[in-house]
Protein backbone atom coordinates (compact mmCIF):
# COMPACT_ATOMS: atom_id res chain seq x y z
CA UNK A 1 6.52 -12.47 6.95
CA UNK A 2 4.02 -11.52 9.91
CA UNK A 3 0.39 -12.35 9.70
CA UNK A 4 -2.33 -10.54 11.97
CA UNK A 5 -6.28 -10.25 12.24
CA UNK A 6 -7.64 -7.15 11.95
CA UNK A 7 -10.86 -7.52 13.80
CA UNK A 8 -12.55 -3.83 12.41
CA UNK A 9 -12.40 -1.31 10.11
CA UNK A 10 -10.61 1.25 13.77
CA UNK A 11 -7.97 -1.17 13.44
CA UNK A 12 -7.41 -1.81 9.75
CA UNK A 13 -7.25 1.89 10.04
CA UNK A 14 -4.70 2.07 12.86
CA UNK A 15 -2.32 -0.03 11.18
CA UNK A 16 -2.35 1.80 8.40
CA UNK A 17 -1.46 5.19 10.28
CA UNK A 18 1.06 3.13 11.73
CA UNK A 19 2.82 2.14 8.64
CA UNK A 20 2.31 5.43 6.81
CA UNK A 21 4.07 7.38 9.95
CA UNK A 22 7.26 5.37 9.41
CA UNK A 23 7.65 5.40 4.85
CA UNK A 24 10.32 7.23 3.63
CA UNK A 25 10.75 9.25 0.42
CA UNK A 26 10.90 6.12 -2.33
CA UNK A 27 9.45 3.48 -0.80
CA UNK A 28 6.83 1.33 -1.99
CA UNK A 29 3.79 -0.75 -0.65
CA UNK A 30 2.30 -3.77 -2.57
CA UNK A 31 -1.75 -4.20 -1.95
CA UNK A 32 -3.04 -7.67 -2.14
CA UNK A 33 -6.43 -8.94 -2.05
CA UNK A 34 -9.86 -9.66 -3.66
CA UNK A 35 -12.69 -7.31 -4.48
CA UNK A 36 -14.14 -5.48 -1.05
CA UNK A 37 -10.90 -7.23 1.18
CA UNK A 38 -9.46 -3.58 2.33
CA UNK A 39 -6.85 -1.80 -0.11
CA UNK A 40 -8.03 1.44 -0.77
CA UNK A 41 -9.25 1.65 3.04
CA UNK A 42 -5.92 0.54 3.94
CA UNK A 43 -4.41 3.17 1.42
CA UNK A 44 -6.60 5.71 2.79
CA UNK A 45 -5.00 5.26 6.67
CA UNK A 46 -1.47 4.96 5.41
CA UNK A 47 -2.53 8.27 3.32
CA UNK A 48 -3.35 9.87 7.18
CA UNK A 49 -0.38 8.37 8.17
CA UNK A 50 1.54 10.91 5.76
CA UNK A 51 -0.73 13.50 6.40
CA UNK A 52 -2.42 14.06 3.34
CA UNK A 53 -5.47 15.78 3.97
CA UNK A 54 -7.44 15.50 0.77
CA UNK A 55 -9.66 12.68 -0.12
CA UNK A 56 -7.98 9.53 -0.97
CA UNK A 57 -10.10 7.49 -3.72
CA UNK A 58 -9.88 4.40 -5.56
CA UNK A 59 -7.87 4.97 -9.32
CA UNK A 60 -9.59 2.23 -11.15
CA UNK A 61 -10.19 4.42 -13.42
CA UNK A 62 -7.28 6.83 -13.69
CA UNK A 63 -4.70 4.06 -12.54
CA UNK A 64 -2.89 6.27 -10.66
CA UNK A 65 -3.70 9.51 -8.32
CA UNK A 66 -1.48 11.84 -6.52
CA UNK A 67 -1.78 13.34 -3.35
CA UNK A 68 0.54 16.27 -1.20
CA UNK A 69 1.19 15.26 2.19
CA UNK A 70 4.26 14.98 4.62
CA UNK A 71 5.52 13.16 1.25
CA UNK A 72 3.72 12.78 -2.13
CA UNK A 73 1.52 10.01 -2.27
CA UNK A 74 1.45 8.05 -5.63
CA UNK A 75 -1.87 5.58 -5.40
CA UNK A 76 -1.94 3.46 -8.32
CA UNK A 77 -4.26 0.68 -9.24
CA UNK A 78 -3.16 -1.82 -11.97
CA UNK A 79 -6.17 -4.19 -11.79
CA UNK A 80 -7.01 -2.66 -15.55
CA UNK A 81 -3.26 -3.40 -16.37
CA UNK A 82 -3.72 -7.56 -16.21
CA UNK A 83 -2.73 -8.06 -19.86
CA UNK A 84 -0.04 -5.04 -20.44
CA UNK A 85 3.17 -5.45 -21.79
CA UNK A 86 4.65 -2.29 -22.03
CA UNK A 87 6.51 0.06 -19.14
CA UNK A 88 3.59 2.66 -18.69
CA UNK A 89 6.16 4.95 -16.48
CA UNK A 90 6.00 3.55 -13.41
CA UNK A 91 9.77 3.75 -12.87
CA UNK A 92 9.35 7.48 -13.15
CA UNK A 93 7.36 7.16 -9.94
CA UNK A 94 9.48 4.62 -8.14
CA UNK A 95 12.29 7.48 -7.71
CA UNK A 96 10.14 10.78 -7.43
CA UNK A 97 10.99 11.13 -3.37
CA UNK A 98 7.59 10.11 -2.76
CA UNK A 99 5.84 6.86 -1.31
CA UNK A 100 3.83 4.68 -4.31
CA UNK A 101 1.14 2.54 -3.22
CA UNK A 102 -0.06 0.31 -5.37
CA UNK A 103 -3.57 -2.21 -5.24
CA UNK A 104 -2.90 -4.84 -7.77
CA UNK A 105 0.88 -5.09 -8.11
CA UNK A 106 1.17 -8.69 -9.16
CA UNK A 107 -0.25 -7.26 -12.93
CA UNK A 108 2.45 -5.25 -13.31
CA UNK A 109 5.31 -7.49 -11.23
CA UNK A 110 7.94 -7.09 -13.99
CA UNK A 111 7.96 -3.01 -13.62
CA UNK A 112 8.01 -3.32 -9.61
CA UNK A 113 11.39 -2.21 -7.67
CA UNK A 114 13.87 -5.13 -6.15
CA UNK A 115 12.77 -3.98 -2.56
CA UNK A 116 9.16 -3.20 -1.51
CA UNK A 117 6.56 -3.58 1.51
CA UNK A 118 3.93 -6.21 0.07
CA UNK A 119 0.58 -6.15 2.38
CA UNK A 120 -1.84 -8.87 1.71
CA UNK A 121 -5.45 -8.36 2.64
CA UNK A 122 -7.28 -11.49 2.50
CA UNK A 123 -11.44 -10.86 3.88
CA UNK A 124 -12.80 -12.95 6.55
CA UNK A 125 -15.72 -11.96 7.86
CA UNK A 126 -17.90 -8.46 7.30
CA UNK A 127 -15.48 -6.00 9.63
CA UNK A 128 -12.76 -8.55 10.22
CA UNK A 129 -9.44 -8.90 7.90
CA UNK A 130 -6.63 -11.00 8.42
CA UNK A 131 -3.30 -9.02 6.56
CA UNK A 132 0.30 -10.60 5.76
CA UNK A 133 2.97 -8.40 6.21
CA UNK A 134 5.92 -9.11 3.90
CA UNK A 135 9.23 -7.21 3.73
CA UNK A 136 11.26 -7.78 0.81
CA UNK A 137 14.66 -5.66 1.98
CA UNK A 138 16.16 -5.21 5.33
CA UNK A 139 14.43 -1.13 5.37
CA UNK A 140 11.18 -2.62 5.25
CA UNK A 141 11.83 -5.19 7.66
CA UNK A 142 12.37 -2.83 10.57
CA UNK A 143 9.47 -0.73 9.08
CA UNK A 144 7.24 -4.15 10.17
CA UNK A 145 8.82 -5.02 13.13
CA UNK A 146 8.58 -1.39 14.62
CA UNK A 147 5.01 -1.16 13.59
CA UNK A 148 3.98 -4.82 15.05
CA UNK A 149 5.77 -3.55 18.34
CA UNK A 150 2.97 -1.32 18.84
CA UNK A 151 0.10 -3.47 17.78
């Protein structure tokens, strides 16, 4: 686990070209945060990252939203999802040889794959963001290390 300040929106952004560059068909990266902290910004940079060219937005409303890019993106959003109980598909997406991002994860923890990339946003002051970085499996491990090399 690797913690670093993000001291403006240029650099939220860069990191999350950075990570996007490096995911792989399957993998999957956990947003964490409050209200306003950075997810879908730092979705839309990873989404650069795989160079999807359309306009990534927030899927509040639709839950998820799917983009064509070096790799598919699959941008989900489970905040609305607090109190479900039921496998809405989500495993479906997990092994569709694209890359799932998802803002919210902890509602949905029981549907989530054994190895994932969890980024936690946490807001400190108007432009500045302080993110965890937290690999669970070896894959996304390097993926962190490799992208922190360059920071």
């Amino acid at each position: 686990m690797k913690t670093i300040k993000l001291a403006s929106l240029e650099e939220t952004e860069r990191l999350g070209e950075s990570i996007g560059r490096r995911l792989q068909a399957n993998d999957c990266v956990l947003l964490e945060g409050d209200l306003g902290a950075g997810k879908t910004t730092l979705t839309k940079a990873i989404a650069i990252g795989l160079d999807i060219k359309a306009m990534v937005k927030s899927p509040t409303f639709t839950i998820i939203r799917e983009y064509e890019g070096r790799l598919p993106l699959y941008h989900m959003d489970a905040y609305r999802l607090e109190h479900a109980e039921d496998d809405l598909g989500f495993e479906e997406y997990f092994n569709k040889d694209g890359v799932v991002v998802i803002e919210w994860a902890h509602y949905i923890a029981p549907f989530l794959p054994a190895h994932f990339l969890r980024l936690s946003l946490k807001h400190i002051a108007e432009t500045t963001r302080e993110i965890t970085l937290e690999a669970e499996g070896t894959h996304y491990q390097a993926l962190i290390e490799e992208v922190l090399a360059e920071w």
